[in-house]
C-alpha atoms as a PDB file:
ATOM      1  CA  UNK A   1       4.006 -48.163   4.737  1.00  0.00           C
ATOM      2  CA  UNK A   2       2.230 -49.120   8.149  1.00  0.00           C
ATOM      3  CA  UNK A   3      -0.809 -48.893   6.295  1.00  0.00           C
ATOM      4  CA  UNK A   4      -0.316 -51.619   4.125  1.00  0.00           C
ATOM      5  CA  UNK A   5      -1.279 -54.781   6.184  1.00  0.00           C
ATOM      6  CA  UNK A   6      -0.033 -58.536   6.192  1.00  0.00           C
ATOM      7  CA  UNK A   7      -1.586 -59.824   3.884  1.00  0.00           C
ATOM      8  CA  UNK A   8      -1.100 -63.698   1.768  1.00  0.00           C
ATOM      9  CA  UNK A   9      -0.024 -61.947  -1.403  1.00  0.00           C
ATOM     10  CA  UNK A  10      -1.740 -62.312  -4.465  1.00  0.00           C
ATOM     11  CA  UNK A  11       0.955 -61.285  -6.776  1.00  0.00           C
ATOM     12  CA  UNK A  12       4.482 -62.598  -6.675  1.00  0.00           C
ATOM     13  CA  UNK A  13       7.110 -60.359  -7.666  1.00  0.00           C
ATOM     14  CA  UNK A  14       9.097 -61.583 -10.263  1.00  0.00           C
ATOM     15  CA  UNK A  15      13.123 -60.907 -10.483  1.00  0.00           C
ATOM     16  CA  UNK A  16      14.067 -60.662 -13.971  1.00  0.00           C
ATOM     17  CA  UNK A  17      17.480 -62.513 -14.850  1.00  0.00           C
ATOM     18  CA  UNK A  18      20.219 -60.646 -15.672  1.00  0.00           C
ATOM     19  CA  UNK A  19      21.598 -61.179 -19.005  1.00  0.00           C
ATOM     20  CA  UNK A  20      24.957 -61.360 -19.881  1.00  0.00           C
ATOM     21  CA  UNK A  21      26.883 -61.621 -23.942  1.00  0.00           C
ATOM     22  CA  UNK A  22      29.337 -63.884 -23.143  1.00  0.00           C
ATOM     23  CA  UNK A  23      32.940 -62.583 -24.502  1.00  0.00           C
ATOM     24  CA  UNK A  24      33.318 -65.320 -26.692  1.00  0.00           C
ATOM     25  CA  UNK A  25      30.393 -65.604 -28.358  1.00  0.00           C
ATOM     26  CA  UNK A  26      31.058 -64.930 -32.173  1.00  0.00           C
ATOM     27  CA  UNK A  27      33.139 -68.491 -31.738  1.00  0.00           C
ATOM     28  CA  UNK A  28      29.847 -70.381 -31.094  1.00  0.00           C
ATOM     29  CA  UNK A  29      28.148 -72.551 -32.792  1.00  0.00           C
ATOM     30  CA  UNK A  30      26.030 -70.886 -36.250  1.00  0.00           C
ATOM     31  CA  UNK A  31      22.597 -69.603 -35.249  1.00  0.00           C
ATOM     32  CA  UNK A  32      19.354 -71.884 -35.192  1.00  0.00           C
ATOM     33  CA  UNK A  33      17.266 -71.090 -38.392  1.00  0.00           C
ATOM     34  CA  UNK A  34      13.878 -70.540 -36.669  1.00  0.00           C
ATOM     35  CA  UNK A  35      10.877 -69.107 -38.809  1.00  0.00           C
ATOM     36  CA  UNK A  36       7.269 -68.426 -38.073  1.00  0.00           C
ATOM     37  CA  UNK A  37       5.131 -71.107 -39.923  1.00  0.00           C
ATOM     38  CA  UNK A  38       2.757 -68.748 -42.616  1.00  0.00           C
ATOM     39  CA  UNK A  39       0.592 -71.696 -42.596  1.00  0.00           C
ATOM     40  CA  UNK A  40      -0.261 -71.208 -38.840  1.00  0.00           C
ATOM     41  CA  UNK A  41       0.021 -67.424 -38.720  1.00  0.00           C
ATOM     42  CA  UNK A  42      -0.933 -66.257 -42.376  1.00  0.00           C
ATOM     43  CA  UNK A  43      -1.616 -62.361 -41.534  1.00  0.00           C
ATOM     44  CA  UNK A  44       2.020 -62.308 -40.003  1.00  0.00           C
ATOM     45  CA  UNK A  45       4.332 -62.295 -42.884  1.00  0.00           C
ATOM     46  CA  UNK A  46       2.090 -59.086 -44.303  1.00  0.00           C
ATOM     47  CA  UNK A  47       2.227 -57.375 -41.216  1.00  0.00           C
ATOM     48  CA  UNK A  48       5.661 -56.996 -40.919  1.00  0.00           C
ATOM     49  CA  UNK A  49       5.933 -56.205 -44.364  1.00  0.00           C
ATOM     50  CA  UNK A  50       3.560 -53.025 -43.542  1.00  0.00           C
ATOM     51  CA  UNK A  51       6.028 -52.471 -40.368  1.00  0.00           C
ATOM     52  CA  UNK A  52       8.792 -52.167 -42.828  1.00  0.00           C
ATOM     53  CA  UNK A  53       7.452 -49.391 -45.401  1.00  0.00           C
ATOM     54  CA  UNK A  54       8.517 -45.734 -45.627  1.00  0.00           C
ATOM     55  CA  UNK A  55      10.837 -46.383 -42.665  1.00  0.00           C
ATOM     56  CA  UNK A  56      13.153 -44.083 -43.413  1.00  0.00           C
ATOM     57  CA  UNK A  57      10.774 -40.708 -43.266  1.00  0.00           C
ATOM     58  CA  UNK A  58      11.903 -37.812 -40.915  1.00  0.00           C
ATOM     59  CA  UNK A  59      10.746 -35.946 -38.595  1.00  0.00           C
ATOM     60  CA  UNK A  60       7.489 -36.024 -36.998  1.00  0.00           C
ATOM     61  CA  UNK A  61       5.840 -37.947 -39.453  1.00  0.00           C
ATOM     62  CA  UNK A  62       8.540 -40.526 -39.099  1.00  0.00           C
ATOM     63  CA  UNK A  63       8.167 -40.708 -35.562  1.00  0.00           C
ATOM     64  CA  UNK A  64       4.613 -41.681 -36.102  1.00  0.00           C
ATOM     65  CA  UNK A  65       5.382 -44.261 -38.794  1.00  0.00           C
ATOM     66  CA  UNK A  66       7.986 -45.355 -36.460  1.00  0.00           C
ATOM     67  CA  UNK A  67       5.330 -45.923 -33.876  1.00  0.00           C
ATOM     68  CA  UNK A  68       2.808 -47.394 -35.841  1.00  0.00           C
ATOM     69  CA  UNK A  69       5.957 -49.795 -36.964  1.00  0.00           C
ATOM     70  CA  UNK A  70       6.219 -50.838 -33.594  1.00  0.00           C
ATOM     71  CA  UNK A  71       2.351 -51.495 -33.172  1.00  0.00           C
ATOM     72  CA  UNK A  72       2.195 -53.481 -36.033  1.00  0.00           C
ATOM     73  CA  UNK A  73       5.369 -55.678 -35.001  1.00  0.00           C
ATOM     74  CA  UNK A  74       3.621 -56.106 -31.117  1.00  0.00           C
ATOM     75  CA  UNK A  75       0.431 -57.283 -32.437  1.00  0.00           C
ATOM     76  CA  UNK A  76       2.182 -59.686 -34.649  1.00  0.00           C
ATOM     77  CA  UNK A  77       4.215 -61.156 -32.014  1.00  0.00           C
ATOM     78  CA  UNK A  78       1.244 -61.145 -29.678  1.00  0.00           C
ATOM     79  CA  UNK A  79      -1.272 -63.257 -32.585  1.00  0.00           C
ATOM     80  CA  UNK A  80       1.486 -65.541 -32.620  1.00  0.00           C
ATOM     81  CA  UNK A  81       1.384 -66.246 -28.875  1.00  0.00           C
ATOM     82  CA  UNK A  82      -1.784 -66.019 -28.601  1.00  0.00           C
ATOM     83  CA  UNK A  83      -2.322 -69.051 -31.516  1.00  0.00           C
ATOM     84  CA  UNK A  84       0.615 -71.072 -29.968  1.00  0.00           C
ATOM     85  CA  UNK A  85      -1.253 -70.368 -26.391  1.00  0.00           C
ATOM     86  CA  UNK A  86       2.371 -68.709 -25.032  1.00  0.00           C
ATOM     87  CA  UNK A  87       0.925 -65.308 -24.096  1.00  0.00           C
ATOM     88  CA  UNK A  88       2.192 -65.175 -20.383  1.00  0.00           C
ATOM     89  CA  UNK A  89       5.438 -66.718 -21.564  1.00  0.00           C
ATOM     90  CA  UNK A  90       5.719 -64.491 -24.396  1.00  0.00           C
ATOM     91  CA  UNK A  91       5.111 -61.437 -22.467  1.00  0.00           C
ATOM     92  CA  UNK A  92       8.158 -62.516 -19.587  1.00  0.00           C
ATOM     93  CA  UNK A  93      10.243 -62.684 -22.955  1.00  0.00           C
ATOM     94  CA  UNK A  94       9.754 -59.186 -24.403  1.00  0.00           C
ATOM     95  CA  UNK A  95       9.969 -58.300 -20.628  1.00  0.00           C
ATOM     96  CA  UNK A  96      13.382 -59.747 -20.258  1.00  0.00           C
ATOM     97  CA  UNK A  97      14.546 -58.534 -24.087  1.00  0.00           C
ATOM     98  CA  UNK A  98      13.111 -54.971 -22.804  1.00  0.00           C
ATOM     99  CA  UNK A  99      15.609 -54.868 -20.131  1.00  0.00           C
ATOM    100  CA  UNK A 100      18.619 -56.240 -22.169  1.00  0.00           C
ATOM    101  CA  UNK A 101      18.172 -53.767 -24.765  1.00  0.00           C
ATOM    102  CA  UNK A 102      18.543 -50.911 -21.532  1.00  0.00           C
ATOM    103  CA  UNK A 103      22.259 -52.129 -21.591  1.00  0.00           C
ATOM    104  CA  UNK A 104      23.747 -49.303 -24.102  1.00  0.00           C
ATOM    105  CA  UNK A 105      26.243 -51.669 -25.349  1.00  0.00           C
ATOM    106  CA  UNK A 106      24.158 -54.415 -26.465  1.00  0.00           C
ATOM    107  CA  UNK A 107      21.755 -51.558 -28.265  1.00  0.00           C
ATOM    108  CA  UNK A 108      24.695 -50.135 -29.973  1.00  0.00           C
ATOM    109  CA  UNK A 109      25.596 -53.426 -31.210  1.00  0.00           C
ATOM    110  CA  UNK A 110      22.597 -54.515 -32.568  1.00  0.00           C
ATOM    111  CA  UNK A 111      22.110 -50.733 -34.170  1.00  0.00           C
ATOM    112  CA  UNK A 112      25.122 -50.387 -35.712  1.00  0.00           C
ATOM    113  CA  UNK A 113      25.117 -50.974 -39.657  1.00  0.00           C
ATOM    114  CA  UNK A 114      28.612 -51.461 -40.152  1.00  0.00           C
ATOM    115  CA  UNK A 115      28.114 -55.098 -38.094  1.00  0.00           C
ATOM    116  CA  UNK A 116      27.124 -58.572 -40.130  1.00  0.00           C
ATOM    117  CA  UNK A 117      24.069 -59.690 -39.941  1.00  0.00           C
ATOM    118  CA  UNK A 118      25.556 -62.970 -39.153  1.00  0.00           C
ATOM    119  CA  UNK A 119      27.128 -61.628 -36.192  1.00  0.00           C
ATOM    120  CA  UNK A 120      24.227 -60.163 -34.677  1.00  0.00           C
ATOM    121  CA  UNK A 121      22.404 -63.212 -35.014  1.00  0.00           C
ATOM    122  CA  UNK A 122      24.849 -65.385 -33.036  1.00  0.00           C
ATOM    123  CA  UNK A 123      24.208 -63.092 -30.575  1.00  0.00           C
ATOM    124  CA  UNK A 124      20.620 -63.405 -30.401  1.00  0.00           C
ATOM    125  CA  UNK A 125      20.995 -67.423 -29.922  1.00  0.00           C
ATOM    126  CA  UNK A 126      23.468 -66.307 -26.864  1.00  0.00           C
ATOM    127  CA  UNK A 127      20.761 -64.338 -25.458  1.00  0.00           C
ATOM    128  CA  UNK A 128      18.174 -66.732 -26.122  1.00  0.00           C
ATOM    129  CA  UNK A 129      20.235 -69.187 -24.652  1.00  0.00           C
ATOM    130  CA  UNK A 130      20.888 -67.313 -21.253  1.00  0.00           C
ATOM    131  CA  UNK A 131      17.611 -65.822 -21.005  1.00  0.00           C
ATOM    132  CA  UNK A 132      16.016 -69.590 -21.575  1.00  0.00           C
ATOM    133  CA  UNK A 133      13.975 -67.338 -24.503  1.00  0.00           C
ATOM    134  CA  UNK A 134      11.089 -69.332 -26.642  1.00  0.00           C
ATOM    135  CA  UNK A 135      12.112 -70.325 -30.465  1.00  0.00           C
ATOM    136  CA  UNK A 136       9.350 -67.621 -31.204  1.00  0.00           C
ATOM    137  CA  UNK A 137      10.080 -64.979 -29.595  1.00  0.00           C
ATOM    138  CA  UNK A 138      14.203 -65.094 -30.275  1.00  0.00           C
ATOM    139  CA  UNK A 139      13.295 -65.583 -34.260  1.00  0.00           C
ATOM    140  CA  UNK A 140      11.100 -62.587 -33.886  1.00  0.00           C
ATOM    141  CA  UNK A 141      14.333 -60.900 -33.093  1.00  0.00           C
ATOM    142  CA  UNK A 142      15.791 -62.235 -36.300  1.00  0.00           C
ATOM    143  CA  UNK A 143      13.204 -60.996 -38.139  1.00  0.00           C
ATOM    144  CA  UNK A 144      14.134 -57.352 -36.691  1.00  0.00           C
ATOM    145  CA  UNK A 145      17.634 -57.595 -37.761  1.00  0.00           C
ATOM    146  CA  UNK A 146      16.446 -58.663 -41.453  1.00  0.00           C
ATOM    147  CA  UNK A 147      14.368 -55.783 -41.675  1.00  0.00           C
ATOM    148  CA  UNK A 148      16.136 -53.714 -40.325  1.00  0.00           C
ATOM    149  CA  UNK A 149      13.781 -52.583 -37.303  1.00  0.00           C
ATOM    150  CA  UNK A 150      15.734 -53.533 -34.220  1.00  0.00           C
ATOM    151  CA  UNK A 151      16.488 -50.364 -33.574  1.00  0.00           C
ATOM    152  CA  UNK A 152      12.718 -49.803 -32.310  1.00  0.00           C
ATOM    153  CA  UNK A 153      12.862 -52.794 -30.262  1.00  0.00           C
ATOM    154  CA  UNK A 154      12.061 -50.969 -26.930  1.00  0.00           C
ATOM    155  CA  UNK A 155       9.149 -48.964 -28.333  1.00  0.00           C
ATOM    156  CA  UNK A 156       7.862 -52.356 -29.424  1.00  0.00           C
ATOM    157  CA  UNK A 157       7.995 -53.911 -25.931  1.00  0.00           C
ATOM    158  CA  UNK A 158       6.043 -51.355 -24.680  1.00  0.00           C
ATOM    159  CA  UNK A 159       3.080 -51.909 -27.513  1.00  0.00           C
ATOM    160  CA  UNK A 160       3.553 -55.143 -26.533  1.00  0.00           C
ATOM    161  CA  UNK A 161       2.669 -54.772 -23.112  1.00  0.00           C
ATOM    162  CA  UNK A 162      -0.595 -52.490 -24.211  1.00  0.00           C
ATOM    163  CA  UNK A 163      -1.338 -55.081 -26.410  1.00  0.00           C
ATOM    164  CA  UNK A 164      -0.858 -57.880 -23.557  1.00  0.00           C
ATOM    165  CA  UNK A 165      -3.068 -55.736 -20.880  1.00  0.00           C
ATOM    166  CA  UNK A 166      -5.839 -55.225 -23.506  1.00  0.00           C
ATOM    167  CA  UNK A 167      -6.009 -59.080 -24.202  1.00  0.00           C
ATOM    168  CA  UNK A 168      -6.181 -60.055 -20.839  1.00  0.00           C
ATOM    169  CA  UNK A 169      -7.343 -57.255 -18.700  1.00  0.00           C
ATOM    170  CA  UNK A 170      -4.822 -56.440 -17.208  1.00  0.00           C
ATOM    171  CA  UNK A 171      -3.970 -52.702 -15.631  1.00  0.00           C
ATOM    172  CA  UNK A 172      -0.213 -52.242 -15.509  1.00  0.00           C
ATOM    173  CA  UNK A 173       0.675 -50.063 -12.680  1.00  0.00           C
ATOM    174  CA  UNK A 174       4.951 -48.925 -12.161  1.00  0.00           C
ATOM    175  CA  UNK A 175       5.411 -48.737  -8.194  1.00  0.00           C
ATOM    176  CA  UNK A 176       8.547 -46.305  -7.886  1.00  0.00           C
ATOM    177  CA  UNK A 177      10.002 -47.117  -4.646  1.00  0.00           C
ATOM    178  CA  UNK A 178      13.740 -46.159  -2.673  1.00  0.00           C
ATOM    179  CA  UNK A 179      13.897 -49.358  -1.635  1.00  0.00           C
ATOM    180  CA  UNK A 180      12.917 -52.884  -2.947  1.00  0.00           C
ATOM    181  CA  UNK A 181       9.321 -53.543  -1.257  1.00  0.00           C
ATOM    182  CA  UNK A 182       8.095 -56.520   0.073  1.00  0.00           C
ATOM    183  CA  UNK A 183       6.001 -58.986  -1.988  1.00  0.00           C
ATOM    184  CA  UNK A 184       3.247 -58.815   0.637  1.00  0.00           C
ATOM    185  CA  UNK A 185       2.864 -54.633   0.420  1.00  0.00           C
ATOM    186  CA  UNK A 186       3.431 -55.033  -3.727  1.00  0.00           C
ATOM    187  CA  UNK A 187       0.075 -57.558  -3.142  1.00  0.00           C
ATOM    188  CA  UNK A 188      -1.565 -54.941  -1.256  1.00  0.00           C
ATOM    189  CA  UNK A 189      -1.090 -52.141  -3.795  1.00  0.00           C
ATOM    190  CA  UNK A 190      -2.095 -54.219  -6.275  1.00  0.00           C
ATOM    191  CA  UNK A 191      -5.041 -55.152  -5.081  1.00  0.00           C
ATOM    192  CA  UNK A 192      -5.704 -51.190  -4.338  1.00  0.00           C
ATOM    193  CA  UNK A 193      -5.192 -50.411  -7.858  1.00  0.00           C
ATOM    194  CA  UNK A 194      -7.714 -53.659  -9.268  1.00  0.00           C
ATOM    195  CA  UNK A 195     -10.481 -51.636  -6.926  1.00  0.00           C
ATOM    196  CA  UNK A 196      -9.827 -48.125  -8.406  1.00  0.00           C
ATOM    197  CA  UNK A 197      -9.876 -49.646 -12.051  1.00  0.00           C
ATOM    198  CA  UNK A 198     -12.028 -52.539 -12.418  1.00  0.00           C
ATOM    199  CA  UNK A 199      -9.077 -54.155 -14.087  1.00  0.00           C
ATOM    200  CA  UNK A 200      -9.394 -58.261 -13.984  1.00  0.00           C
ATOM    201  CA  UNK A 201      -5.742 -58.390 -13.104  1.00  0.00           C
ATOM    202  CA  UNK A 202      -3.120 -56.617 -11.953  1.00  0.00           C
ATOM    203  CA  UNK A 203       0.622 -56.820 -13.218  1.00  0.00           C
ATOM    204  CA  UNK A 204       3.311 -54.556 -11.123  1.00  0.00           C
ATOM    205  CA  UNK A 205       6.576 -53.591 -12.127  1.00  0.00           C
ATOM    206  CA  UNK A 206       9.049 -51.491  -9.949  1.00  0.00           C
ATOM    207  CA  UNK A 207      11.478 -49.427 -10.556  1.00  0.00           C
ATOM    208  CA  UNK A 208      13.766 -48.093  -7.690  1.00  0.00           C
ATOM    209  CA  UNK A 209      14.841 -43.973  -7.640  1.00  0.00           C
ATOM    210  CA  UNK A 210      16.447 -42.198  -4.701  1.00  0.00           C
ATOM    211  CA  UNK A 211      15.301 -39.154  -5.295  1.00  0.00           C
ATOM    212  CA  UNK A 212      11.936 -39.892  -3.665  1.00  0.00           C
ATOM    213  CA  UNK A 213      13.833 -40.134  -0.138  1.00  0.00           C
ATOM    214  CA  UNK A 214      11.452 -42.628   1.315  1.00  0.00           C
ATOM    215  CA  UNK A 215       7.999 -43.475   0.562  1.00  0.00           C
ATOM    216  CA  UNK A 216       7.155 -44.720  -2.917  1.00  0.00           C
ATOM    217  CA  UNK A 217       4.676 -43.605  -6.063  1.00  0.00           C
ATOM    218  CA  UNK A 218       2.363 -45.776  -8.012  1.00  0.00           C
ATOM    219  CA  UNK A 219       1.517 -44.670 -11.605  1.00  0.00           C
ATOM    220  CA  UNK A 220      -1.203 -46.621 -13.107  1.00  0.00           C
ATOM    221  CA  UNK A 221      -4.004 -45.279 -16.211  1.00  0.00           C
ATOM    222  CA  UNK A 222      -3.660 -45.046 -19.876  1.00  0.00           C
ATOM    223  CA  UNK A 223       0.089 -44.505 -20.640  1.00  0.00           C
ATOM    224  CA  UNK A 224       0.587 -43.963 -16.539  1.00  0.00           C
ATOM    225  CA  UNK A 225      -1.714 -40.879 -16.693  1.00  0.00           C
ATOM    226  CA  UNK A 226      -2.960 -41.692 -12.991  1.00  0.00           C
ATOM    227  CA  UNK A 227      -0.332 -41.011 -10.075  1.00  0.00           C
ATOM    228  CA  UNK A 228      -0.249 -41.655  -6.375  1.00  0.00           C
ATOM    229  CA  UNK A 229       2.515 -39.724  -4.713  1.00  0.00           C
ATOM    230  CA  UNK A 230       3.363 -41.190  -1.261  1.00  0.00           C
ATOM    231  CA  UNK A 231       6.607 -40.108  -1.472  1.00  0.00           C
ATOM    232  CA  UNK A 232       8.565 -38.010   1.600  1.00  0.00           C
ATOM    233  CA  UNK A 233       9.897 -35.994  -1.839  1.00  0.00           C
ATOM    234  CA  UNK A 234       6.218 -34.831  -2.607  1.00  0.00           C
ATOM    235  CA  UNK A 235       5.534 -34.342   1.170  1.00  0.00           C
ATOM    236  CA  UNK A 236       8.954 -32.096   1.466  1.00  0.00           C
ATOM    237  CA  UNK A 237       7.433 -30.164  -1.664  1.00  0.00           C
ATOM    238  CA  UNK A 238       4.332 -29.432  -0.568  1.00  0.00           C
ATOM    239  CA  UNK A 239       5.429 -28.397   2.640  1.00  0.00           C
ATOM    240  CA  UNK A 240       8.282 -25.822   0.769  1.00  0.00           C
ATOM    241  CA  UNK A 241       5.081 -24.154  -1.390  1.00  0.00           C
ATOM    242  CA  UNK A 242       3.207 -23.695   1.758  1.00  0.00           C
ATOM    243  CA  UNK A 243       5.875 -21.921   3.453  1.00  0.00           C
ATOM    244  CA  UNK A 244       6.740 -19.796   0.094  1.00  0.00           C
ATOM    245  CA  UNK A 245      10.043 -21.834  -0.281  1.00  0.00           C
ATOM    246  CA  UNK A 246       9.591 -22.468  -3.808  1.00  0.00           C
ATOM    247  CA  UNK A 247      12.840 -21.070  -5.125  1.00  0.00           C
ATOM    248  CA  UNK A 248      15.010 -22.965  -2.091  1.00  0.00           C
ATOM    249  CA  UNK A 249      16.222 -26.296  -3.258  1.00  0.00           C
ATOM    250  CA  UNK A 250      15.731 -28.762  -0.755  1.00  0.00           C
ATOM    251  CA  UNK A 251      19.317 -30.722   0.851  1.00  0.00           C
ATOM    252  CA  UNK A 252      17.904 -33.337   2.199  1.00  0.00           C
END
């Protein structure tokens, strides 16, 4: 890392809150009844219905309808942020649902059929609630439950996010690190990646793995295609294929 310099950081690294379902929350108070406006969004209403068709094929033609489901939903949600003028909010929403949905419990929940639809509403204000969510964007999860769709609510983040970068230039690049870096080296990578792309801005997120021993990877591109490997993982590899080691697994 010593050849990342000092410098005033142009990007601050946000910290996601951590959401928790309180225990008790099927004894709250009933859910708000929030609804996209079809005067203000007209298209909206039609393309979730589209979302919604043929959703139960198999196979690999469901997995594509399942995708193009979730690309349908993202650009909905993103028109309506983009008309209310909530984009940047919007996308630290789906950012924070993203990594609530992670917790296997709370997918499960939502998931399961055998659970009212009540229920899993009332859980949806808790969230909103704890996660300070806007009315928008925690309806938008009440209109996954009605159709039936939440169960593709992480593919949908991610079309979100393409959708976001497209709208405002922005080049997404994951920095894999052992450690939790500084905000002043994530500003320096960042501003690395804006030269290699072009890209107006520059949004970071990092995820921490072990593995890499020390150092840390950036993967940036279309659908992180692009990879820089500054890892002392990749070092120890290269270093085992020079010396014909390939078969030896590295204790390290």
């Amino acid at each position: 890392m010593a050849a990342l310099q000092q410098t005033p950081a142009s990007l601050q690294a946000q910290s996601l809150p951590s959401t928790r379902i309180p225990n008790n929350f099927l004894t709250h108070k009933p859910f708000l009844n929030l609804s996209f406006s079809a005067t203000t969004v007209p298209s909206l209403r039609l393309k979730f219905a589209a979302a919604t068709t043929n959703r139960r094929t198999n196979g690999a033609a469901g997995a594509r309808m399942s995708a193009s489901a979730a690309a349908s939903y993202a650009v909905a949600l993103a028109d309506v942020a983009k008309s209310n003028n909530t984009l940047d909010s919007t996308s630290s929403d789906v950012e924070k649902i993203e990594k609530t949905f992670t917790e296997p419990e709370v997918f499960r929940f939502f998931t399961n059929p055998t659970i009212e639809v009540e229920k899993k509403r009332k859980v949806v204000e808790e969230i909103a609630k704890s996660s300070n969510l806007q009315p928008h964007t925690a309806n938008f999860l009440n209109i996954l439950i009605d159709a039936k769709r939440i169960d593709i609510i992480k593919e949908i983040a991610k079309e979100f996010d393409l959708v976001y970068n497209k709208l405002t230039d922005t080049e997404l690049a994951v920095v894999t690190s052992v450690v939790k870096l500084e905000s002043q080296h994530l500003a320096q990578i960042a501003k690395q990646v804006q030269k290699l792309t072009g890209a107006k801005n520059v949004r970071i997120k990092t995820v921490l793995d072990p593995s890499l021993v020390a150092g840390f990877t950036i993967r940036y591109g279309a659908s992180g295609s692009k990879l820089i490997d500054m890892s002392v993982k990749k070092q120890l590899e290269e270093i085992a294929a020079q010396l014909d080691l390939g078969d030896i697994t590295l204790s390290v």
